[in-house]
PDB file of N, CA and C in Angstrom:
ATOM      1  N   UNK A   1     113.479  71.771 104.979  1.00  0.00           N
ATOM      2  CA  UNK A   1     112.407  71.739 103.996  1.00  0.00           C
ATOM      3  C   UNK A   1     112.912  72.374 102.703  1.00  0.00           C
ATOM      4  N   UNK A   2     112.794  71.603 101.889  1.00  0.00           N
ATOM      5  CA  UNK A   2     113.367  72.104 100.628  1.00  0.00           C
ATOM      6  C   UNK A   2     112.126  72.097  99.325  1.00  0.00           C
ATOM      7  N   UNK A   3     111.511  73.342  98.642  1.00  0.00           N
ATOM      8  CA  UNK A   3     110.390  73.328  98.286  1.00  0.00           C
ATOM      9  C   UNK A   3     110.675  73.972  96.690  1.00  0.00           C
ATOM     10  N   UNK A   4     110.051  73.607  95.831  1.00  0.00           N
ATOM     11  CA  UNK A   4     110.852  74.124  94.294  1.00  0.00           C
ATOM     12  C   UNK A   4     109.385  74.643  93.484  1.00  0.00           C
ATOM     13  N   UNK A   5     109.442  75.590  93.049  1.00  0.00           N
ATOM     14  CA  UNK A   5     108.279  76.456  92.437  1.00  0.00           C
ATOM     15  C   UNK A   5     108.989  77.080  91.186  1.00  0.00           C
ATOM     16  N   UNK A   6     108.115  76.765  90.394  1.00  0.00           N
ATOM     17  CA  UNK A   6     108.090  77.581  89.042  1.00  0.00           C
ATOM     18  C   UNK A   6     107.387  78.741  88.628  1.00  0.00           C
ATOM     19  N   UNK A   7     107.679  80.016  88.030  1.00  0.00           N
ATOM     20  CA  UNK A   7     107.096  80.861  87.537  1.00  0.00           C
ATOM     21  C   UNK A   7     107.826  81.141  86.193  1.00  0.00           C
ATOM     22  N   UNK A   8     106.320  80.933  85.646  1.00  0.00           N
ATOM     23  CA  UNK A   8     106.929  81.156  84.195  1.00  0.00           C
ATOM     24  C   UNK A   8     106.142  82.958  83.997  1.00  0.00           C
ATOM     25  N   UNK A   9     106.988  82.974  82.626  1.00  0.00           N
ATOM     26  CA  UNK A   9     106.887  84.762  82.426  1.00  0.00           C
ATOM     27  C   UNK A   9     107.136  84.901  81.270  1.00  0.00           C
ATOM     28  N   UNK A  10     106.444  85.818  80.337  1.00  0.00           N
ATOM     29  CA  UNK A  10     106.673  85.769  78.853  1.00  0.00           C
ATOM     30  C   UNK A  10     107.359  87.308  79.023  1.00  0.00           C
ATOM     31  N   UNK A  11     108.655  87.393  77.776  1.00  0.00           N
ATOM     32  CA  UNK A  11     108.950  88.811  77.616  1.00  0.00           C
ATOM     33  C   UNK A  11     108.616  89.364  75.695  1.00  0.00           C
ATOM     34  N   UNK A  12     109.325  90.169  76.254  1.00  0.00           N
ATOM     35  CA  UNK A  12     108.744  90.837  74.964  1.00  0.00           C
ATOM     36  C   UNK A  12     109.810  91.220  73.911  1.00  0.00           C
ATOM     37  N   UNK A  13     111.532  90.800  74.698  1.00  0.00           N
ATOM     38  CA  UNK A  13     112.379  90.950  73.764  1.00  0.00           C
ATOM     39  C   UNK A  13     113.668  91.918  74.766  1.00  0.00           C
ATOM     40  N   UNK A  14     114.358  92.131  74.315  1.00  0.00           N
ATOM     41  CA  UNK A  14     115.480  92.555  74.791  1.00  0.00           C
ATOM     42  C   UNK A  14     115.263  93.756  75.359  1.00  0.00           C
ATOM     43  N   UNK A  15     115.687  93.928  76.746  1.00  0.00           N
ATOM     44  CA  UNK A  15     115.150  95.123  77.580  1.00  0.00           C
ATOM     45  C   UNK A  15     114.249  95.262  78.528  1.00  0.00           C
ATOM     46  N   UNK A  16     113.191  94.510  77.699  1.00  0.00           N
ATOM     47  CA  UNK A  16     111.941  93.921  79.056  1.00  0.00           C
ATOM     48  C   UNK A  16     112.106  93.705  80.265  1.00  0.00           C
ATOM     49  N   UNK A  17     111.832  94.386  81.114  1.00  0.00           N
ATOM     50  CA  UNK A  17     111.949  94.523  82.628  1.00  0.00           C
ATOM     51  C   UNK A  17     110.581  94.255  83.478  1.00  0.00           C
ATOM     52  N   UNK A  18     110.567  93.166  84.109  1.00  0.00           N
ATOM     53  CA  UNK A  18     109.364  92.667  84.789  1.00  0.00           C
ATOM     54  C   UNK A  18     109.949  92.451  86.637  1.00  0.00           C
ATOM     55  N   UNK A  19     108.913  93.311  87.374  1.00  0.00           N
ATOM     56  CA  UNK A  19     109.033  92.971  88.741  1.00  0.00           C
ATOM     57  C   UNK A  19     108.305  91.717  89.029  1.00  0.00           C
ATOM     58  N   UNK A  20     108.941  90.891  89.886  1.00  0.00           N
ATOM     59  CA  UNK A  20     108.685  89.806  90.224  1.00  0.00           C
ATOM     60  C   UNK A  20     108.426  89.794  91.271  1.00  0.00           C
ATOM     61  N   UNK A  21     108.262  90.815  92.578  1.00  0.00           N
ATOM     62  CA  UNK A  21     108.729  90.760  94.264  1.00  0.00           C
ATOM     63  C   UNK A  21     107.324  90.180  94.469  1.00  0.00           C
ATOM     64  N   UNK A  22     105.874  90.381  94.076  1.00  0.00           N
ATOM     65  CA  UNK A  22     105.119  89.762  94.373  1.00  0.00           C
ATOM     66  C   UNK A  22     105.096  88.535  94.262  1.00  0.00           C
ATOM     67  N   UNK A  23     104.831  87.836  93.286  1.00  0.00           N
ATOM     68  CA  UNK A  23     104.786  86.307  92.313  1.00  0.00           C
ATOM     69  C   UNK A  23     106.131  86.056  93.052  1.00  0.00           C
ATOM     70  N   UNK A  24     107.101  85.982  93.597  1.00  0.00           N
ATOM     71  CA  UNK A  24     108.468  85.305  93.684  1.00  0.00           C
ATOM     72  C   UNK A  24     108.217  85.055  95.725  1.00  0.00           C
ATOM     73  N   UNK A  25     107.150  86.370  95.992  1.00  0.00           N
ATOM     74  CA  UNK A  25     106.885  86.337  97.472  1.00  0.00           C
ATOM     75  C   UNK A  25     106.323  85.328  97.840  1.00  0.00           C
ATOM     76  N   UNK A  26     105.435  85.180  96.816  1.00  0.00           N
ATOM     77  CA  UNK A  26     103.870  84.249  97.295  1.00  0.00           C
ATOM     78  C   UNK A  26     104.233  83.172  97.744  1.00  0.00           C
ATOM     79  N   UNK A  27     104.773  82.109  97.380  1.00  0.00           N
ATOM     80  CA  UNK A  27     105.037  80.902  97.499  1.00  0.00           C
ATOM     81  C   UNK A  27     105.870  80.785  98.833  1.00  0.00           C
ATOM     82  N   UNK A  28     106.898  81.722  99.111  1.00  0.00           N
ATOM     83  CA  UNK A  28     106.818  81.736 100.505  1.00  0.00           C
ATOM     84  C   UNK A  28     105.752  82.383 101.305  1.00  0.00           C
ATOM     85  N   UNK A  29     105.015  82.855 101.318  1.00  0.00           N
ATOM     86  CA  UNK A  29     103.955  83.568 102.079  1.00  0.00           C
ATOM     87  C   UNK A  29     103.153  81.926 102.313  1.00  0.00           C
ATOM     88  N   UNK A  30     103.341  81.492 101.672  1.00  0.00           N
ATOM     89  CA  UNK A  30     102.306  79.846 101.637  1.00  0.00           C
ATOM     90  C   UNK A  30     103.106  79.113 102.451  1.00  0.00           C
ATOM     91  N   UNK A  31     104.387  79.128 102.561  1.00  0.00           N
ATOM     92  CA  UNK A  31     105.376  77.613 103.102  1.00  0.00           C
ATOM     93  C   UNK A  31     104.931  78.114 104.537  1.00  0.00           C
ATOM     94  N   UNK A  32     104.581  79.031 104.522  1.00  0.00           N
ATOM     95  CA  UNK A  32     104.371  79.709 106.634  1.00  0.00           C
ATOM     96  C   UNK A  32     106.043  79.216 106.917  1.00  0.00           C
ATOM     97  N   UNK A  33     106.752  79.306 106.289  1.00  0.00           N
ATOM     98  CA  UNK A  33     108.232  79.807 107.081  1.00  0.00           C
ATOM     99  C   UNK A  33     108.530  81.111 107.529  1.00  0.00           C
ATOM    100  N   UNK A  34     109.461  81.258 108.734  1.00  0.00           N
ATOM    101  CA  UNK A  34     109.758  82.534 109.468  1.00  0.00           C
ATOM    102  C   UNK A  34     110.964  82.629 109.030  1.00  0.00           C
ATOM    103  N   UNK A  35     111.482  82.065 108.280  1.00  0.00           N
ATOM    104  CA  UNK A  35     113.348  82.273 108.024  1.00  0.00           C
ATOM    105  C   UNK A  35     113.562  81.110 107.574  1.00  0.00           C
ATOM    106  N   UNK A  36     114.808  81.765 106.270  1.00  0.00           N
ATOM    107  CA  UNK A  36     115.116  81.063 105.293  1.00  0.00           C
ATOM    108  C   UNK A  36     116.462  81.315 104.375  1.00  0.00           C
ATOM    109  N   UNK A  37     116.230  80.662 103.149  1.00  0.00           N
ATOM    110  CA  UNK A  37     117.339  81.623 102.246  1.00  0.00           C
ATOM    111  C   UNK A  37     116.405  80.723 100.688  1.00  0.00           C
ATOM    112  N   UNK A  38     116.169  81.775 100.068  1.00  0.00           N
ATOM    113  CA  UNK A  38     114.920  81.463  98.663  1.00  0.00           C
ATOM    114  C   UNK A  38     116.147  81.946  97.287  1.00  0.00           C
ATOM    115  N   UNK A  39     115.976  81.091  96.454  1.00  0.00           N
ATOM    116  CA  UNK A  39     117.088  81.074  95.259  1.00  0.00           C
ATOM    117  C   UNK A  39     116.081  81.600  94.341  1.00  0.00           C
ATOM    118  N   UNK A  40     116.226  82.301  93.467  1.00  0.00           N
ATOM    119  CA  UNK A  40     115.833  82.713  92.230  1.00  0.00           C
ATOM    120  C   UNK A  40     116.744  82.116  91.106  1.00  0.00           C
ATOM    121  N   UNK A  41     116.023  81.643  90.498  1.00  0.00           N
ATOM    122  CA  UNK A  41     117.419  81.378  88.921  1.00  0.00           C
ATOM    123  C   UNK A  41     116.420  81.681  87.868  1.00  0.00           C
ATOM    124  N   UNK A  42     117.405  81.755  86.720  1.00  0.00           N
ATOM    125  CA  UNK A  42     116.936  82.058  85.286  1.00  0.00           C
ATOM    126  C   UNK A  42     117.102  81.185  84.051  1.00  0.00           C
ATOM    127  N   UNK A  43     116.571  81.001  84.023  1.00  0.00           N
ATOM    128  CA  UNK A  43     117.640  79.694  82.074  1.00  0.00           C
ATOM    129  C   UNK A  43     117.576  80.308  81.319  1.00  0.00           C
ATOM    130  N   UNK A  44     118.078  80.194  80.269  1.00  0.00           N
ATOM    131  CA  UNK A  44     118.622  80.967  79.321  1.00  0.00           C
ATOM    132  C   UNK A  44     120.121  81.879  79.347  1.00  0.00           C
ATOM    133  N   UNK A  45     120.449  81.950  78.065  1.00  0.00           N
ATOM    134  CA  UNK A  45     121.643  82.706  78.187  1.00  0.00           C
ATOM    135  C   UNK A  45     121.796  84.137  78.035  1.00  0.00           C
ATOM    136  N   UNK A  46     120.641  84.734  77.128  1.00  0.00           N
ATOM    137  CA  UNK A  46     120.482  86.056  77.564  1.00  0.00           C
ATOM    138  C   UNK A  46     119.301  86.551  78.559  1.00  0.00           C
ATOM    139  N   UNK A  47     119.128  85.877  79.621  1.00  0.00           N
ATOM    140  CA  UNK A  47     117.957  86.601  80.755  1.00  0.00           C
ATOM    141  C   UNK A  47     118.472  86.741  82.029  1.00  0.00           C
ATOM    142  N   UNK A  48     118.442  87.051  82.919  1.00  0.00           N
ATOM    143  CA  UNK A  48     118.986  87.816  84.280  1.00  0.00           C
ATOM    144  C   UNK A  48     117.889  88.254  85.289  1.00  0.00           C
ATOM    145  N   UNK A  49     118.363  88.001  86.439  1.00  0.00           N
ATOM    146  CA  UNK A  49     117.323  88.562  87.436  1.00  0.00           C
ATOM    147  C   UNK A  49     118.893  88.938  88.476  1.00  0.00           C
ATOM    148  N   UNK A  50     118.024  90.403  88.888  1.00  0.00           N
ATOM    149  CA  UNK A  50     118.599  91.448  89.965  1.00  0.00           C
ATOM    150  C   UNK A  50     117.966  92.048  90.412  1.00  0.00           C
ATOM    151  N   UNK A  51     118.347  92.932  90.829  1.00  0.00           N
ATOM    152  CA  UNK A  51     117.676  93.812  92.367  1.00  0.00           C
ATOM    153  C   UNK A  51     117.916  95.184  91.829  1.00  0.00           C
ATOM    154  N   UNK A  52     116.681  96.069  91.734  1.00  0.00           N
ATOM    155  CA  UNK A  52     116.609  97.046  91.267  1.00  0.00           C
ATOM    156  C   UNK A  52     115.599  97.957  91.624  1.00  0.00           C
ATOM    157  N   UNK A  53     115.680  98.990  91.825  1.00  0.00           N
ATOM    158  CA  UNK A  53     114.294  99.670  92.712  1.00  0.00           C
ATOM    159  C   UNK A  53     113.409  99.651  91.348  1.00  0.00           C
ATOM    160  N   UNK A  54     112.130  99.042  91.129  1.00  0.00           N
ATOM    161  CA  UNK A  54     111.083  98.692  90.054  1.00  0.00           C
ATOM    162  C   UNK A  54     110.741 100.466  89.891  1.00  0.00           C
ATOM    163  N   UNK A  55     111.200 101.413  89.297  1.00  0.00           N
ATOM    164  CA  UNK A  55     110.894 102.846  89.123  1.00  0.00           C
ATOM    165  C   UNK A  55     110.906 103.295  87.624  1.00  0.00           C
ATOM    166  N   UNK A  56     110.409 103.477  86.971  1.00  0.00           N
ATOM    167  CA  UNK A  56     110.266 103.980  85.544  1.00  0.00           C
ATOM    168  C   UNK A  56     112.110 104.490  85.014  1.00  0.00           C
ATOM    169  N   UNK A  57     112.328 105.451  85.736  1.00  0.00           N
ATOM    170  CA  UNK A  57     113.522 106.262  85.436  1.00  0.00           C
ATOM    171  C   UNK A  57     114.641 105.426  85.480  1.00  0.00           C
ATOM    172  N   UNK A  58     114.899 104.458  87.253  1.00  0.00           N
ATOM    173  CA  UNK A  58     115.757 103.443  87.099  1.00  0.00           C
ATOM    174  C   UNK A  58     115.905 102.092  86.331  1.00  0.00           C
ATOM    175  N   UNK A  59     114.908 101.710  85.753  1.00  0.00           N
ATOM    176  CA  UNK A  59     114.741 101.019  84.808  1.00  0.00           C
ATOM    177  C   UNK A  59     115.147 101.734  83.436  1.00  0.00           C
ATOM    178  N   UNK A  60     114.763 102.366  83.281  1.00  0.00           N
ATOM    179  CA  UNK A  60     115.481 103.293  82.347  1.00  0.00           C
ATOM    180  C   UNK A  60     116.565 103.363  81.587  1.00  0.00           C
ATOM    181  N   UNK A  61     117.357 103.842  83.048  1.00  0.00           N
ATOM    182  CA  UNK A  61     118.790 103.639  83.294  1.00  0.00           C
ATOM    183  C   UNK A  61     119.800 102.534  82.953  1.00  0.00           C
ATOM    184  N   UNK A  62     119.232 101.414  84.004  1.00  0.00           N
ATOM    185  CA  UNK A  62     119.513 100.322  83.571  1.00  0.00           C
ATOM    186  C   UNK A  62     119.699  99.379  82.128  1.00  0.00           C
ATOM    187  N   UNK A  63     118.189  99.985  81.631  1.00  0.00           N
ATOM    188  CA  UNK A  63     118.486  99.734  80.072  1.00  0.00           C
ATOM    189  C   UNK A  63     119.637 100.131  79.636  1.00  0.00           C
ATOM    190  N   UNK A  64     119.784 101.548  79.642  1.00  0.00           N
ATOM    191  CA  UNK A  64     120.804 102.417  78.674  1.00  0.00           C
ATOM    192  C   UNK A  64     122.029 101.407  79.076  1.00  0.00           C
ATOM    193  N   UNK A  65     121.949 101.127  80.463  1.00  0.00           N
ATOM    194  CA  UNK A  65     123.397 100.488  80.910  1.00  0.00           C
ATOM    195  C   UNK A  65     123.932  99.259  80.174  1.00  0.00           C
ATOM    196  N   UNK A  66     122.634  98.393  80.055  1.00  0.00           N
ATOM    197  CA  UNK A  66     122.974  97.033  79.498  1.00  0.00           C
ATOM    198  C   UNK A  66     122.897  97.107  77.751  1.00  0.00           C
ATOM    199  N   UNK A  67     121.925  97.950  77.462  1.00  0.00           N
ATOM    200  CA  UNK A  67     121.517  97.586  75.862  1.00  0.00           C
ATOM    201  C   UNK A  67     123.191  98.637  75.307  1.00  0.00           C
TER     202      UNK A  67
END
Protein backbone atom coordinates (compact mmCIF):
# COMPACT_ATOMS: atom_id res chain seq x y z
CA UNK A 1 0.00 0.00 0.00
CA UNK A 2 1.51 3.00 -1.04
CA UNK A 3 -0.41 6.24 0.26
CA UNK A 4 0.90 10.06 -0.44
CA UNK A 5 -0.31 13.01 1.87
CA UNK A 6 0.44 16.51 1.86
CA UNK A 7 0.99 18.97 4.64
CA UNK A 8 1.44 22.22 3.90
CA UNK A 9 3.01 24.76 6.58
CA UNK A 10 3.72 28.41 6.42
CA UNK A 11 7.13 29.73 8.02
CA UNK A 12 8.09 32.76 9.06
CA UNK A 13 11.64 33.01 7.63
CA UNK A 14 14.93 31.66 8.41
CA UNK A 15 15.18 29.75 11.69
CA UNK A 16 11.58 28.88 12.10
CA UNK A 17 11.29 25.67 13.77
CA UNK A 18 7.91 23.84 13.61
CA UNK A 19 7.14 20.30 15.23
CA UNK A 20 5.41 18.22 12.98
CA UNK A 21 5.22 14.66 15.10
CA UNK A 22 1.52 15.22 15.38
CA UNK A 23 0.22 16.39 11.75
CA UNK A 24 3.01 13.94 10.12
CA UNK A 25 1.40 11.04 12.74
CA UNK A 26 -2.12 11.45 11.77
CA UNK A 27 -2.34 10.16 8.48
CA UNK A 28 -0.84 7.10 9.61
CA UNK A 29 -3.00 6.78 12.65
CA UNK A 30 -5.85 6.71 9.70
CA UNK A 31 -4.09 4.02 7.20
CA UNK A 32 -4.74 1.47 10.51
CA UNK A 33 -1.24 0.11 9.51
CA UNK A 34 0.83 -1.85 12.22
CA UNK A 35 4.23 -1.45 10.40
CA UNK A 36 5.79 0.37 7.89
CA UNK A 37 8.49 2.81 6.72
CA UNK A 38 6.74 6.73 6.21
CA UNK A 39 9.08 9.28 4.10
CA UNK A 40 8.99 12.83 5.01
CA UNK A 41 10.42 15.22 2.27
CA UNK A 42 10.77 18.91 1.88
CA UNK A 43 11.00 21.17 -1.47
CA UNK A 44 12.78 23.81 -1.52
CA UNK A 45 16.36 24.54 -1.28
CA UNK A 46 16.65 26.23 1.89
CA UNK A 47 14.08 24.00 4.19
CA UNK A 48 14.96 20.74 6.06
CA UNK A 49 13.25 18.38 8.25
CA UNK A 50 15.14 16.39 11.23
CA UNK A 51 14.83 14.94 14.39
CA UNK A 52 15.23 17.02 17.28
CA UNK A 53 13.89 16.88 20.81
CA UNK A 54 10.97 19.94 20.12
CA UNK A 55 12.50 21.87 23.60
CA UNK A 56 12.87 25.66 23.68
CA UNK A 57 16.73 25.50 24.65
CA UNK A 58 17.47 22.69 21.95
CA UNK A 59 15.96 24.51 19.38
CA UNK A 60 17.86 27.18 20.40
CA UNK A 61 20.87 25.55 19.96
CA UNK A 62 20.25 24.30 16.85
CA UNK A 63 19.60 27.70 15.55
CA UNK A 64 22.94 29.08 16.77
CA UNK A 65 24.25 25.87 14.93
CA UNK A 66 22.78 26.46 11.53
CA UNK A 67 22.18 30.37 11.33
Amino acid sequence: MIRTVRLDLSTSGQGDAHDITARAAEPLKESGLKSGVMTVFVTGSTAAVTTIEFEPGAVSDFNRLIL
